[in-house]
C-alpha atoms as a PDB file:
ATOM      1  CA  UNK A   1      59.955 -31.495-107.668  1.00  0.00           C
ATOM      2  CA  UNK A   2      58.720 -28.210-109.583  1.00  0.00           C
ATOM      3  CA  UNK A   3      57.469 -25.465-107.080  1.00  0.00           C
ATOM      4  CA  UNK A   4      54.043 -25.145-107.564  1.00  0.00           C
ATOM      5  CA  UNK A   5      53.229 -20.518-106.829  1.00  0.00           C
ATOM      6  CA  UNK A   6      50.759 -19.437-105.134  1.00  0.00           C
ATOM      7  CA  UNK A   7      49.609 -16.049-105.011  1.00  0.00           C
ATOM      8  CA  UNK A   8      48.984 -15.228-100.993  1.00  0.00           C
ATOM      9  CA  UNK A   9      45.746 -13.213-100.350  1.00  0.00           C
ATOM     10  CA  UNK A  10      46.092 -11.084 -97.108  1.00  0.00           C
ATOM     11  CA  UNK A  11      45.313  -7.808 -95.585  1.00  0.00           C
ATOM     12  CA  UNK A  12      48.411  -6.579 -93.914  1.00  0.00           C
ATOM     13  CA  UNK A  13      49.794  -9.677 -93.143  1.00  0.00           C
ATOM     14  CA  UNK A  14      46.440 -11.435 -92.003  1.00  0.00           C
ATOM     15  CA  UNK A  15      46.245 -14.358 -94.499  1.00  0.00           C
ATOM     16  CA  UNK A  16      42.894 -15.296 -95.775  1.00  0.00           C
ATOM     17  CA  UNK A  17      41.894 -19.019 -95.628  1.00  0.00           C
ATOM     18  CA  UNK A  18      41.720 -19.432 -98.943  1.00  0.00           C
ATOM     19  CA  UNK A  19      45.226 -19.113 -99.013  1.00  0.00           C
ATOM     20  CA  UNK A  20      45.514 -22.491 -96.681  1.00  0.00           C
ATOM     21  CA  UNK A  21      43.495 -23.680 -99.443  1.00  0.00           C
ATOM     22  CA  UNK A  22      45.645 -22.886-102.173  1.00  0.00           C
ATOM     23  CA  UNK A  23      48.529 -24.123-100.470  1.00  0.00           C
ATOM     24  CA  UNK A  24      46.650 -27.815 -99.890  1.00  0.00           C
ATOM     25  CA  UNK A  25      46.115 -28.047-103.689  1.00  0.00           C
ATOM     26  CA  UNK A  26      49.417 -26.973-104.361  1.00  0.00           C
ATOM     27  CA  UNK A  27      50.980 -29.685-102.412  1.00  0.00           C
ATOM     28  CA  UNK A  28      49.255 -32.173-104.920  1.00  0.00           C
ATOM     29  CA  UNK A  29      50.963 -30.434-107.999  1.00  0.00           C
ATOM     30  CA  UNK A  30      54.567 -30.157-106.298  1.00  0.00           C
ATOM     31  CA  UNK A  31      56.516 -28.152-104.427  1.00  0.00           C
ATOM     32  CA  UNK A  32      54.113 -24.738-102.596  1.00  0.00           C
ATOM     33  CA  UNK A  33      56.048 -21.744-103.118  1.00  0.00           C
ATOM     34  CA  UNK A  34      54.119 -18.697-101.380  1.00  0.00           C
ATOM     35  CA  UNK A  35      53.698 -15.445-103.223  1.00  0.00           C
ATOM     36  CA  UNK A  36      53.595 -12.620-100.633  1.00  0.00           C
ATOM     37  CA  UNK A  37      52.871  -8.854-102.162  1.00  0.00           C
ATOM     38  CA  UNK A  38      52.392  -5.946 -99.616  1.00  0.00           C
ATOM     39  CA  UNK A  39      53.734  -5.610 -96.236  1.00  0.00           C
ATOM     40  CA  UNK A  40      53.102  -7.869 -93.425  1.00  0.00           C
ATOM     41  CA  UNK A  41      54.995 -11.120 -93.731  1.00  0.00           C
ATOM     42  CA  UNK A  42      56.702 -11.648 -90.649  1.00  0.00           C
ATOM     43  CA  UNK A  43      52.394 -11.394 -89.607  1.00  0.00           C
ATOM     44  CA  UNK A  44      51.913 -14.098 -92.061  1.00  0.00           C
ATOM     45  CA  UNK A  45      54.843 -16.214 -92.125  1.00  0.00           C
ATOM     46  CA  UNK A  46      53.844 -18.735 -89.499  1.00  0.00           C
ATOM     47  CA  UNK A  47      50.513 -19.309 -91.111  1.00  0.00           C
ATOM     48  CA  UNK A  48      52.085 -19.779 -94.652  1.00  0.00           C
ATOM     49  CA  UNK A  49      54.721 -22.257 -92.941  1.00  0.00           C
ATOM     50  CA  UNK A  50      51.793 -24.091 -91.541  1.00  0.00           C
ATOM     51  CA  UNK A  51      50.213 -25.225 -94.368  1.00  0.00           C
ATOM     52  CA  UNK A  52      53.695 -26.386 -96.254  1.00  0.00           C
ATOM     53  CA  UNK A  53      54.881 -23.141 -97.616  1.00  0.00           C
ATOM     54  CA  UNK A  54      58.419 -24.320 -98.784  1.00  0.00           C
ATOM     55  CA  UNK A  55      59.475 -20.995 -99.553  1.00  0.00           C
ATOM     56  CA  UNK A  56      57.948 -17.179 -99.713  1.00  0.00           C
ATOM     57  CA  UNK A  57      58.903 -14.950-102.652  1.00  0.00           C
ATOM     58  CA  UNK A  58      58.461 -11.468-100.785  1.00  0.00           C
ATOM     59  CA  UNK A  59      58.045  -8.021-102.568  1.00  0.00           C
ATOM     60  CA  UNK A  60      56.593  -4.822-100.827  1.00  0.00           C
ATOM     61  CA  UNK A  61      58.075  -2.353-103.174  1.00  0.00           C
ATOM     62  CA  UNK A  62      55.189   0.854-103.445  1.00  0.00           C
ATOM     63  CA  UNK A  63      55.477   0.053-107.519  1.00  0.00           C
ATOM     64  CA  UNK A  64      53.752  -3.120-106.369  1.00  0.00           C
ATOM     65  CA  UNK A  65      51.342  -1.820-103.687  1.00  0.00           C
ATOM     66  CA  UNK A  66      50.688   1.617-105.330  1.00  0.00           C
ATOM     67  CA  UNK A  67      48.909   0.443-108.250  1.00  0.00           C
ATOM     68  CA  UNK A  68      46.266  -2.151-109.201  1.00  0.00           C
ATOM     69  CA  UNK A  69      46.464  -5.429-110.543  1.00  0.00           C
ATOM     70  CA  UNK A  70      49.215  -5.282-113.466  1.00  0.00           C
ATOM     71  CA  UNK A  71      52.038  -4.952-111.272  1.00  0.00           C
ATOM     72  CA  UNK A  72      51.318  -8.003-109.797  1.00  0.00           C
ATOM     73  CA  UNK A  73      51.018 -10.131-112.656  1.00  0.00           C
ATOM     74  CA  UNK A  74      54.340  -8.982-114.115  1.00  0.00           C
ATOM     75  CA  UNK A  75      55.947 -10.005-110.822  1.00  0.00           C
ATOM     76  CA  UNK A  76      54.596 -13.254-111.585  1.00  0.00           C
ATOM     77  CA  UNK A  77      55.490 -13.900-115.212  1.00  0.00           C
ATOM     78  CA  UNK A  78      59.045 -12.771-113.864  1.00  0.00           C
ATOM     79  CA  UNK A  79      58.858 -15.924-110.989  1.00  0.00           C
ATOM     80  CA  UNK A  80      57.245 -17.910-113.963  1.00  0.00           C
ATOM     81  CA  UNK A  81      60.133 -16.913-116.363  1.00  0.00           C
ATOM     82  CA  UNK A  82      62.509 -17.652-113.792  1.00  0.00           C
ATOM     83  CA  UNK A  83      61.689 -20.378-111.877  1.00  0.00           C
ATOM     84  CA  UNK A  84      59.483 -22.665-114.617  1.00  0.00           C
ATOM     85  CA  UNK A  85      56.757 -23.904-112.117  1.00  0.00           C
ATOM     86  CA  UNK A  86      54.423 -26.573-112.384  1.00  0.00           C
ATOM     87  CA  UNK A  87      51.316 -23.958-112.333  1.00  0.00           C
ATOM     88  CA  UNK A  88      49.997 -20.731-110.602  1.00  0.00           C
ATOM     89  CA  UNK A  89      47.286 -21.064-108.297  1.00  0.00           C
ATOM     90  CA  UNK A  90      45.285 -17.856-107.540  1.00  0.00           C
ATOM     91  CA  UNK A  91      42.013 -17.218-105.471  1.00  0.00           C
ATOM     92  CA  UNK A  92      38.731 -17.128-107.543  1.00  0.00           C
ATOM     93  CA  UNK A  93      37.477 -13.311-107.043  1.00  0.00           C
ATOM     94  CA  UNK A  94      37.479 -10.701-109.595  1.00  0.00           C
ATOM     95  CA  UNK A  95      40.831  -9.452-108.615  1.00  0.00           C
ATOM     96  CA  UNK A  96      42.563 -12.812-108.773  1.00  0.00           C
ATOM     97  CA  UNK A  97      40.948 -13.431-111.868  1.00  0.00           C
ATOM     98  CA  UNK A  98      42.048 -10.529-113.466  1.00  0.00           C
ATOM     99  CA  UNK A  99      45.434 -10.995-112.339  1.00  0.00           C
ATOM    100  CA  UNK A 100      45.448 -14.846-114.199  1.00  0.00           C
ATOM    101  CA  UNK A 101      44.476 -13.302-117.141  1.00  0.00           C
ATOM    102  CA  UNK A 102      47.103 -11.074-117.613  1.00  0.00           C
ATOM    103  CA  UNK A 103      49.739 -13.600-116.251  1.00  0.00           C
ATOM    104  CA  UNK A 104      48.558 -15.538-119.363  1.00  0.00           C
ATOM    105  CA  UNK A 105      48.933 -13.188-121.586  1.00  0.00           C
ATOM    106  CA  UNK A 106      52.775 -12.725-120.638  1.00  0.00           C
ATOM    107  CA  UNK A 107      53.477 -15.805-120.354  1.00  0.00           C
ATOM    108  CA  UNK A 108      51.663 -17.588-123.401  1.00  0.00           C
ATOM    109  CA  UNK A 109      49.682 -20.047-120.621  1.00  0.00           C
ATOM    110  CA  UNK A 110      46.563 -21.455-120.643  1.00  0.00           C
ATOM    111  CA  UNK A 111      44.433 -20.217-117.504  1.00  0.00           C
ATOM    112  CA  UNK A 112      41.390 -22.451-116.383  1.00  0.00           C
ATOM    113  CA  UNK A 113      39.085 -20.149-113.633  1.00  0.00           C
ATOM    114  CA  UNK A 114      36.880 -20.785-111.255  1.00  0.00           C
ATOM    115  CA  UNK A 115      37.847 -24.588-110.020  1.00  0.00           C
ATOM    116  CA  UNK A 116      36.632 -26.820-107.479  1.00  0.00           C
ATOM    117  CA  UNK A 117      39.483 -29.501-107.328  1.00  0.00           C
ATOM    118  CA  UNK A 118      43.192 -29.412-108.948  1.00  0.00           C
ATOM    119  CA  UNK A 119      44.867 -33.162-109.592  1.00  0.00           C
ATOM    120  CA  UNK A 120      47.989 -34.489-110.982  1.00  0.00           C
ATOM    121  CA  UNK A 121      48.343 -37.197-113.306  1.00  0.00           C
ATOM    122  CA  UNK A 122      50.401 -38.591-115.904  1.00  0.00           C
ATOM    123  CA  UNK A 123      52.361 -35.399-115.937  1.00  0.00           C
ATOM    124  CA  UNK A 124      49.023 -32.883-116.829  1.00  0.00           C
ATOM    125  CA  UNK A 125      47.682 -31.066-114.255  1.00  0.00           C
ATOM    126  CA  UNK A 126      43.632 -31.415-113.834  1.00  0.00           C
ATOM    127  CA  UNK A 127      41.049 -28.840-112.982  1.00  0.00           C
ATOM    128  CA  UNK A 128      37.355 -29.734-112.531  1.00  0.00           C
ATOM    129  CA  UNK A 129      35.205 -26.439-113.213  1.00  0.00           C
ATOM    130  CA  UNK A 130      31.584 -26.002-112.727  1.00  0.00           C
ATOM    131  CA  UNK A 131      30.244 -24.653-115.753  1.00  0.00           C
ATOM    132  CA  UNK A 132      26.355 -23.863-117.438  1.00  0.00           C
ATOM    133  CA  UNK A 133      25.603 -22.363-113.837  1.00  0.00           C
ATOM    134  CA  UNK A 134      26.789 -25.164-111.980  1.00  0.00           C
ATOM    135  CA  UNK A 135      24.432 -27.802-114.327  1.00  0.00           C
ATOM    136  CA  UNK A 136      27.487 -29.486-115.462  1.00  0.00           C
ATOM    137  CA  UNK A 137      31.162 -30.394-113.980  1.00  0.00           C
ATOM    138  CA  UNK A 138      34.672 -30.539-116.677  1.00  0.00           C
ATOM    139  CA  UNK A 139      37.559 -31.858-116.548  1.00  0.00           C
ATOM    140  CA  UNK A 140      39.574 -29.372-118.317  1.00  0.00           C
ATOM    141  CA  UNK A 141      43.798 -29.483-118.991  1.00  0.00           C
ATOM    142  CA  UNK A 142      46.144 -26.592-120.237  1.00  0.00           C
ATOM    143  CA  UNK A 143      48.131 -27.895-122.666  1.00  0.00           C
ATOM    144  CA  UNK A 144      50.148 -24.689-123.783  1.00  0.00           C
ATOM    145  CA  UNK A 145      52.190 -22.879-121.579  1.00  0.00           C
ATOM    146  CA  UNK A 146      52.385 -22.843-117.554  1.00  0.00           C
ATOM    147  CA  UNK A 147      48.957 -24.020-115.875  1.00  0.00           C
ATOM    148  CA  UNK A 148      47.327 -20.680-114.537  1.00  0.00           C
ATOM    149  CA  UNK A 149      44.536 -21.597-112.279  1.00  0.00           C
ATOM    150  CA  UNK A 150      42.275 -19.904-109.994  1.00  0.00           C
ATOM    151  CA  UNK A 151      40.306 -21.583-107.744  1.00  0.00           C
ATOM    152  CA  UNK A 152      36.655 -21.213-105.742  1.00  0.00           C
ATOM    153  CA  UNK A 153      37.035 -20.796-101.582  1.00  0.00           C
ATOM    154  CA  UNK A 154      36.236 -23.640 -99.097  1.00  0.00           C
ATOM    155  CA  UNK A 155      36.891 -26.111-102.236  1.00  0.00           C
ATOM    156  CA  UNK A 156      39.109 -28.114-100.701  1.00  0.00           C
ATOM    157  CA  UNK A 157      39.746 -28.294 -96.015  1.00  0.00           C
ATOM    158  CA  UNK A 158      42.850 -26.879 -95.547  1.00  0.00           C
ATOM    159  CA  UNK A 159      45.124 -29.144 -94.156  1.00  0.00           C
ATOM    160  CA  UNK A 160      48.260 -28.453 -92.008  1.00  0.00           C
ATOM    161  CA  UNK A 161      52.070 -29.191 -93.054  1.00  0.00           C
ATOM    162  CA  UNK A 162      54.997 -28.602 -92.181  1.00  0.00           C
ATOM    163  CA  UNK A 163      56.891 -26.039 -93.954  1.00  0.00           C
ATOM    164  CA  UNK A 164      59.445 -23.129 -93.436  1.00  0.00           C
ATOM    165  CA  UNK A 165      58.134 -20.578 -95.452  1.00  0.00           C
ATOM    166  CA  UNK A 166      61.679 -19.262 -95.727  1.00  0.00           C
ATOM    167  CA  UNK A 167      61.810 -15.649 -97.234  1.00  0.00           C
ATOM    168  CA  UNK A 168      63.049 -14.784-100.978  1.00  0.00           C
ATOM    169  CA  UNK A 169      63.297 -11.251-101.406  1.00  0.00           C
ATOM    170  CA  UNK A 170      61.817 -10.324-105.115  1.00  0.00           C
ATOM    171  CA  UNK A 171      62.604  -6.985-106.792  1.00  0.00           C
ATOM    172  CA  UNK A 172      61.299  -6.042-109.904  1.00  0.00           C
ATOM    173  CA  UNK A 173      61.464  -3.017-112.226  1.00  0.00           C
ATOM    174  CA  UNK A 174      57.506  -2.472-112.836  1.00  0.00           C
ATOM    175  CA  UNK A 175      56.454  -0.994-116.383  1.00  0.00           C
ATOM    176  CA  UNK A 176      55.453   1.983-117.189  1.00  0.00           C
ATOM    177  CA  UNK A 177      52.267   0.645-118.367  1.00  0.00           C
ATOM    178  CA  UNK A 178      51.236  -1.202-115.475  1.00  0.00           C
ATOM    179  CA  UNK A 179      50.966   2.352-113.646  1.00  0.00           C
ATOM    180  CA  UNK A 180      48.127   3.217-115.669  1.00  0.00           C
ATOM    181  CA  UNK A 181      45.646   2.906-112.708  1.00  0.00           C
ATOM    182  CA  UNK A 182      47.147   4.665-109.158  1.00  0.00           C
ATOM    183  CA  UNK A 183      45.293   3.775-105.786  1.00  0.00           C
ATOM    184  CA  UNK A 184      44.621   6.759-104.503  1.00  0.00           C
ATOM    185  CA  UNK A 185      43.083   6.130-100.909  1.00  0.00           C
ATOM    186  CA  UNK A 186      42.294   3.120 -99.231  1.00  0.00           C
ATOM    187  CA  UNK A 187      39.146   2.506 -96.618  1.00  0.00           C
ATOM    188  CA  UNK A 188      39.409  -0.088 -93.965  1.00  0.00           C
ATOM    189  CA  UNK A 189      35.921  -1.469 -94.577  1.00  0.00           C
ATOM    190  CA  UNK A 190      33.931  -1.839 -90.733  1.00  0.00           C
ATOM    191  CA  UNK A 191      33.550  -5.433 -90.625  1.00  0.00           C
ATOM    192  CA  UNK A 192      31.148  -7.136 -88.475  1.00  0.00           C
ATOM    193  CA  UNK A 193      31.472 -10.631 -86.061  1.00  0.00           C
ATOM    194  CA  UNK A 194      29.926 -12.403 -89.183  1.00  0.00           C
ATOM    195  CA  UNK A 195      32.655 -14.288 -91.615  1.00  0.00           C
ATOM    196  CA  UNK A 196      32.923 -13.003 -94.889  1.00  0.00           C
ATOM    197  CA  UNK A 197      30.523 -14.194 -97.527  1.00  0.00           C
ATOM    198  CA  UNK A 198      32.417 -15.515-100.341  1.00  0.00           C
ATOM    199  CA  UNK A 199      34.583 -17.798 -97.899  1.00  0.00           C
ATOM    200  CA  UNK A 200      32.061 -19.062 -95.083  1.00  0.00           C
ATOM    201  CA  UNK A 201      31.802 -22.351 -94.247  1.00  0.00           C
ATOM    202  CA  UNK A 202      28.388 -21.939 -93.378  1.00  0.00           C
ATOM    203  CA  UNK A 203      25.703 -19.404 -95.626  1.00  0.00           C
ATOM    204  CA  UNK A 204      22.328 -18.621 -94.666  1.00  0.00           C
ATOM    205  CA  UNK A 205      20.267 -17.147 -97.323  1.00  0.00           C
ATOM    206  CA  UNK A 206      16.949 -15.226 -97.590  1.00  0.00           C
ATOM    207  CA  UNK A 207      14.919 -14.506-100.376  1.00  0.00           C
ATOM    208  CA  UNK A 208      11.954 -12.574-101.614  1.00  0.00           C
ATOM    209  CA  UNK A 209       9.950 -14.897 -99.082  1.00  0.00           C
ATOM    210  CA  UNK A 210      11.520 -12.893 -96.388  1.00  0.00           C
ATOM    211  CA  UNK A 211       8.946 -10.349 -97.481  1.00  0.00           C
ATOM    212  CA  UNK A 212      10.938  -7.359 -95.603  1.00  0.00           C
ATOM    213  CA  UNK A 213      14.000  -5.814 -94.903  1.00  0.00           C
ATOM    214  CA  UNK A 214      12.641  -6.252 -91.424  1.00  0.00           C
ATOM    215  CA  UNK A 215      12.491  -9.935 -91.510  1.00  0.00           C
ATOM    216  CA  UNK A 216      15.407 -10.444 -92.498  1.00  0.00           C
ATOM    217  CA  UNK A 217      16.406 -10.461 -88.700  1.00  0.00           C
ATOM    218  CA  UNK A 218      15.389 -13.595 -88.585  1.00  0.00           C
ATOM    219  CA  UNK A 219      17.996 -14.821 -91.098  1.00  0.00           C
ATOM    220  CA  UNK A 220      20.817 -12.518 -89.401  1.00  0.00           C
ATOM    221  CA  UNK A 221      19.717 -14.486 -86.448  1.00  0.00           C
ATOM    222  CA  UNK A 222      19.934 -18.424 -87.336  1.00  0.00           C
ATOM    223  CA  UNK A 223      23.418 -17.159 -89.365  1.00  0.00           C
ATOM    224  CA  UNK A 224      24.752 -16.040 -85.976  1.00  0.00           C
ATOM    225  CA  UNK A 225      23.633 -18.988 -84.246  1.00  0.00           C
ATOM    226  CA  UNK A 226      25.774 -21.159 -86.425  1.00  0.00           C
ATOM    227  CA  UNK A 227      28.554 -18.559 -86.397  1.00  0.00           C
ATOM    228  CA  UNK A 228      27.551 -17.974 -90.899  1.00  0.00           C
ATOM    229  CA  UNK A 229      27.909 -15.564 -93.289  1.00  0.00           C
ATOM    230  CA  UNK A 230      24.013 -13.225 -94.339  1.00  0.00           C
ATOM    231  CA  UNK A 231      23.695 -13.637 -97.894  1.00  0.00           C
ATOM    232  CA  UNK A 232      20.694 -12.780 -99.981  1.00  0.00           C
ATOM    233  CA  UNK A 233      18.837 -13.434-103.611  1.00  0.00           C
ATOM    234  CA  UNK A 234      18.962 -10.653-105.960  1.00  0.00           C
ATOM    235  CA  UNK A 235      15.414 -10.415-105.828  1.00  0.00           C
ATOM    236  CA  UNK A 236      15.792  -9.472-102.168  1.00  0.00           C
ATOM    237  CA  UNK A 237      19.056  -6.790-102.771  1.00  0.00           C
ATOM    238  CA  UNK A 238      17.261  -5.439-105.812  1.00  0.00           C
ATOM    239  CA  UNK A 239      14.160  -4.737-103.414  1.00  0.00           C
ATOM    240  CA  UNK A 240      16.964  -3.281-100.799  1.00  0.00           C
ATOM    241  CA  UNK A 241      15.789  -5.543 -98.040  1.00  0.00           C
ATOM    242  CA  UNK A 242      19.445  -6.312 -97.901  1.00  0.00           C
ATOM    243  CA  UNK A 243      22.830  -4.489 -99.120  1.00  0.00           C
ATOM    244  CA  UNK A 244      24.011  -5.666-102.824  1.00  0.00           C
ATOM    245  CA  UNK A 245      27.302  -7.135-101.569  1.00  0.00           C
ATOM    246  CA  UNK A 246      25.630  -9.708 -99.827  1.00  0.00           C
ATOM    247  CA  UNK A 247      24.159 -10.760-103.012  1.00  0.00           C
ATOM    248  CA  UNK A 248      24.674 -14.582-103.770  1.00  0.00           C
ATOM    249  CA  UNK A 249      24.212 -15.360-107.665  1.00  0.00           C
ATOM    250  CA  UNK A 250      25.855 -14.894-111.318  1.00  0.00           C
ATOM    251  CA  UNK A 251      25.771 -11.104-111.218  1.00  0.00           C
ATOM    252  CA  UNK A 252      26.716 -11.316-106.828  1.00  0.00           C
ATOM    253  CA  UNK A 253      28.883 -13.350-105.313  1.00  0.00           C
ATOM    254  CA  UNK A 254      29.828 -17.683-105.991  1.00  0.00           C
ATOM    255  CA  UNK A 255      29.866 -19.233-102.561  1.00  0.00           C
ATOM    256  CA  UNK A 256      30.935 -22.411-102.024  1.00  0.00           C
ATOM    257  CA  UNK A 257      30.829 -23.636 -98.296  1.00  0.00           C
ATOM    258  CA  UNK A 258      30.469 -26.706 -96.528  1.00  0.00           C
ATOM    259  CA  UNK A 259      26.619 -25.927 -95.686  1.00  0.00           C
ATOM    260  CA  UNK A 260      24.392 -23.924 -97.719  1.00  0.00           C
ATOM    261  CA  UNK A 261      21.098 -22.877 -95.983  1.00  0.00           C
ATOM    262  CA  UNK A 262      18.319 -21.065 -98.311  1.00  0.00           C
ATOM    263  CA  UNK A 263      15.200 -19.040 -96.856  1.00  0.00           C
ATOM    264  CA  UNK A 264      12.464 -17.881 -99.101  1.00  0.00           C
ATOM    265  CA  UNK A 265      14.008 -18.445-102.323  1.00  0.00           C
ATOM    266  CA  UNK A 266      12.658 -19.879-105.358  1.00  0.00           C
ATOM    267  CA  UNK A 267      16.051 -21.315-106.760  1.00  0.00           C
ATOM    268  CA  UNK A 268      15.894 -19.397-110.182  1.00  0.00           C
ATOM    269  CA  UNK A 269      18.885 -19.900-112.403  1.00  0.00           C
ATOM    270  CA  UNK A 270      20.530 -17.164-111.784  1.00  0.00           C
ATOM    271  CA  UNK A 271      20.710 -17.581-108.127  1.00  0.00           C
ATOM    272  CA  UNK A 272      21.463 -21.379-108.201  1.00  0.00           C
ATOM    273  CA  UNK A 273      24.514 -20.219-109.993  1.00  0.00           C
ATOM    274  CA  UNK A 274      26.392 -18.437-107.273  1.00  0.00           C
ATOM    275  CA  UNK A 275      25.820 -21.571-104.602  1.00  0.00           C
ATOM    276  CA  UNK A 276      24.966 -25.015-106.819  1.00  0.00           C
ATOM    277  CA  UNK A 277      28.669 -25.854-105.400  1.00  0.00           C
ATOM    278  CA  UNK A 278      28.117 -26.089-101.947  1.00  0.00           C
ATOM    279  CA  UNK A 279      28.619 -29.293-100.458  1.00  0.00           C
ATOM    280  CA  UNK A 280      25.226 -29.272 -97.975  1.00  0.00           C
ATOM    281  CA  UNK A 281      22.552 -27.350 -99.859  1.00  0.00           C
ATOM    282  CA  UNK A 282      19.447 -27.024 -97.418  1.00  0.00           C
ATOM    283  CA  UNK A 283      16.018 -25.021 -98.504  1.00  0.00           C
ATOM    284  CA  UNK A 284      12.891 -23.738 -96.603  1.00  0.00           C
ATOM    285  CA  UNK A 285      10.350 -22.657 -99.004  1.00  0.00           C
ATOM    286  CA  UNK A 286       6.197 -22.774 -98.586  1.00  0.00           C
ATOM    287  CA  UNK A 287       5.394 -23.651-102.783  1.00  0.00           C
ATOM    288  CA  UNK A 288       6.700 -27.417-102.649  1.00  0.00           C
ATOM    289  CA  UNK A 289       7.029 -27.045-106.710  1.00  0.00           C
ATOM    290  CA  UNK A 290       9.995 -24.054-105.822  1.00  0.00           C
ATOM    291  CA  UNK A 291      13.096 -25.209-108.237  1.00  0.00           C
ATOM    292  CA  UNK A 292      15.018 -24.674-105.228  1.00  0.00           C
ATOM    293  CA  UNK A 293      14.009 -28.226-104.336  1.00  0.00           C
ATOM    294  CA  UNK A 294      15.649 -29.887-107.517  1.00  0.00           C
ATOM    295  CA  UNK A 295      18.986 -29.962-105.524  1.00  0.00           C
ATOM    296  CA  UNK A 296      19.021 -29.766-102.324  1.00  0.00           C
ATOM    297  CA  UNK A 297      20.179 -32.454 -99.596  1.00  0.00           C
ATOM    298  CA  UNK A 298      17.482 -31.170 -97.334  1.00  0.00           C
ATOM    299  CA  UNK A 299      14.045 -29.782 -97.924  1.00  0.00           C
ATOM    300  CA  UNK A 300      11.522 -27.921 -96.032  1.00  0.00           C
ATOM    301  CA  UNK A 301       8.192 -27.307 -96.948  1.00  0.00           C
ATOM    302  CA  UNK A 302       6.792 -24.340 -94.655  1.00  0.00           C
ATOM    303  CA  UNK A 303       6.766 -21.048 -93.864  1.00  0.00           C
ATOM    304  CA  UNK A 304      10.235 -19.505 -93.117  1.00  0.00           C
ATOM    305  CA  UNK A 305       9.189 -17.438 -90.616  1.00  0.00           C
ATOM    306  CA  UNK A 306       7.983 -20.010 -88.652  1.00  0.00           C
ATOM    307  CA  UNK A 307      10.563 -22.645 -89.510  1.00  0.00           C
ATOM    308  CA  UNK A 308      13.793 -20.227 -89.140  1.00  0.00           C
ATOM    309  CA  UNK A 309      12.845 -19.274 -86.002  1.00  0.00           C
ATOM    310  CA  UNK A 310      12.400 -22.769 -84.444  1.00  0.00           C
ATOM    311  CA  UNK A 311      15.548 -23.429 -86.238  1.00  0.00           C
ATOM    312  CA  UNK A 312      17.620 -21.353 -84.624  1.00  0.00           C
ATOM    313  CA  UNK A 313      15.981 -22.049 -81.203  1.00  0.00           C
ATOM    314  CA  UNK A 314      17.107 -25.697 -81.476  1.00  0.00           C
ATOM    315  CA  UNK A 315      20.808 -24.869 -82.712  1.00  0.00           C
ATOM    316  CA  UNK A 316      20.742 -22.189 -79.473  1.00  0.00           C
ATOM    317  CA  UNK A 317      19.489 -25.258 -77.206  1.00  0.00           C
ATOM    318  CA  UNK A 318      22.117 -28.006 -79.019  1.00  0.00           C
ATOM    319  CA  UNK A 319      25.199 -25.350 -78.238  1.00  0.00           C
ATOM    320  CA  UNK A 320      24.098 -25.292 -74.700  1.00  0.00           C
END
């Protein structure tokens, strides 16, 4: 069975669940073969072995760690030259975009981005993608090349398997062109008790019907009632009621997660973009014509700040 890579996404050894994600798909294509860059594995090893990581190509050389993307995606078309996998699944952000894009340039591959399921058939490997903001699903196939795929968080549950994760030390000899962009510092950004907001399982959203930066205390507090991630329209960043990186949308963030809860917000395009994917979509807005309403599971015609509120009362009383 071909190994199927996948590209681990950690912070010093604290592996992201997306990564538990990648690995389920993976073990649908073949045989999961973890991708480790940076220090920290012996941090991350049991969680990779949990979810079926067969093996774990390891590299934490500073030519890796020192520079941006590039570096990584030659050590790639190096495990892809060398080992002929059945594809290369990355996670869906800009960086692991980037990264796909380059690994199919060296490798003359087809790269499919953004998916919400991977299959196997036939031989081909599968990818549905949500595409025309989220108005239409494909089925799309690389036919040239090694599959490069990147895929959306909370697309698939994670599911456990047993696996060693056994360590294969990777050294490579990094070009000189791939050090054309140097980190220079890093910042350990302050993070709150909040997930983050691009893999949540739960989102809770406020719009321009918030009215206030103010108000929007009321969304922070239903999101920490059901332990979610803040995120906001770009009507409502743009007005800096809330900061931009919470912005959910086609110029913010694409959130996927298991239950989508919107506050205020009309449903415009551009918005319905970043969240049209989630797999519960619920909406509070007063104007019962709001497009919002188009697709969503649940529906609530009413003022948020009267309906949030009571809301988050009732999930306080259900938790005890």
């Amino acid at each position: 069975m071909a190994e199927v890579l996948v590209l681990v996404d950690h912070t010093d050894g604290e592996v992201k669940k997306v990564t538990a994600e990648l690995l389920t798909f993976a073990r649908r294509l073949g045989e999961p073969a973890a991708v480790f860059v940076g220090s920290g594995f012996e941090a991350a090893k049991e969680s990779l072995a949990q979810y079926g990581a067969t093996k774990t190509y390891v590299t934490d050389g500073a030519d890796l760690t020192s520079y941006l993307v590039a570096p990584t995606a030659e050590l790639l078309a190096k495990l892809v030259a060398d080992n002929k996998p059945a594809a290369v699944l990355l996670t869906s952000g800009a960086e692991g975009k980037e990264i796909a894009g380059r690994l199919a340039v060296k490798t003359g591959s087809g790269v499919l981005t953004d998916a919400t399921d991977v299959t196997a058939a036939g031989g081909s490997i599968t990818a549905e993608q949500p595409v025309f903001g989220g108005s239409t699903v494909v089925r799309s196939t690389v036919t040239t090349g090694t599959p490069i795929i990147t895929v959306r968080p909370n697309s698939v549950a994670a599911e456990a398997a047993d696996g060693s994760a056994e360590r294969v030390d990777v050294s490579i000899e990094v070009s000189e062109a791939a050090k054309g962009a140097r980190i220079t510092d890093r910042v350990v950004e302050e993070k709150g008790e909040r997930p983050e907001l691009s893999e949540a399982a739960i989102v809770v959203s406020g719009g321009r019907g918030v009215g206030s930066g103010e108000n929007f205390s009321v969304i922070e507090a239903l999101a920490d009632s059901l332990g979610a991630a803040v995120g906001a329209s770009r009507a409502a960043t743009d007005a800096g009621w809330y900061p931009h990186q919470h912005q959910v949308g086609q110029t913010g963030k694409t959130v996927s997660p298991q239950l989508y809860i919107a506050a205020g917000i009309s449903g415009a395009i551009q918005h319905r973009a970043g969240m049209q994917t989630s797999k519960t979509i619920v909406a509070i807005n007063k104007d019962p014509e709001a497009p919002i309403f188009e697709l969503v599971d649940f529906g609530v015609v009413g003022d948020l700040h009267q309906v949030v509120p009571a809301l988050t009362e009732k999930v306080k009383a259900r938790k005890g």
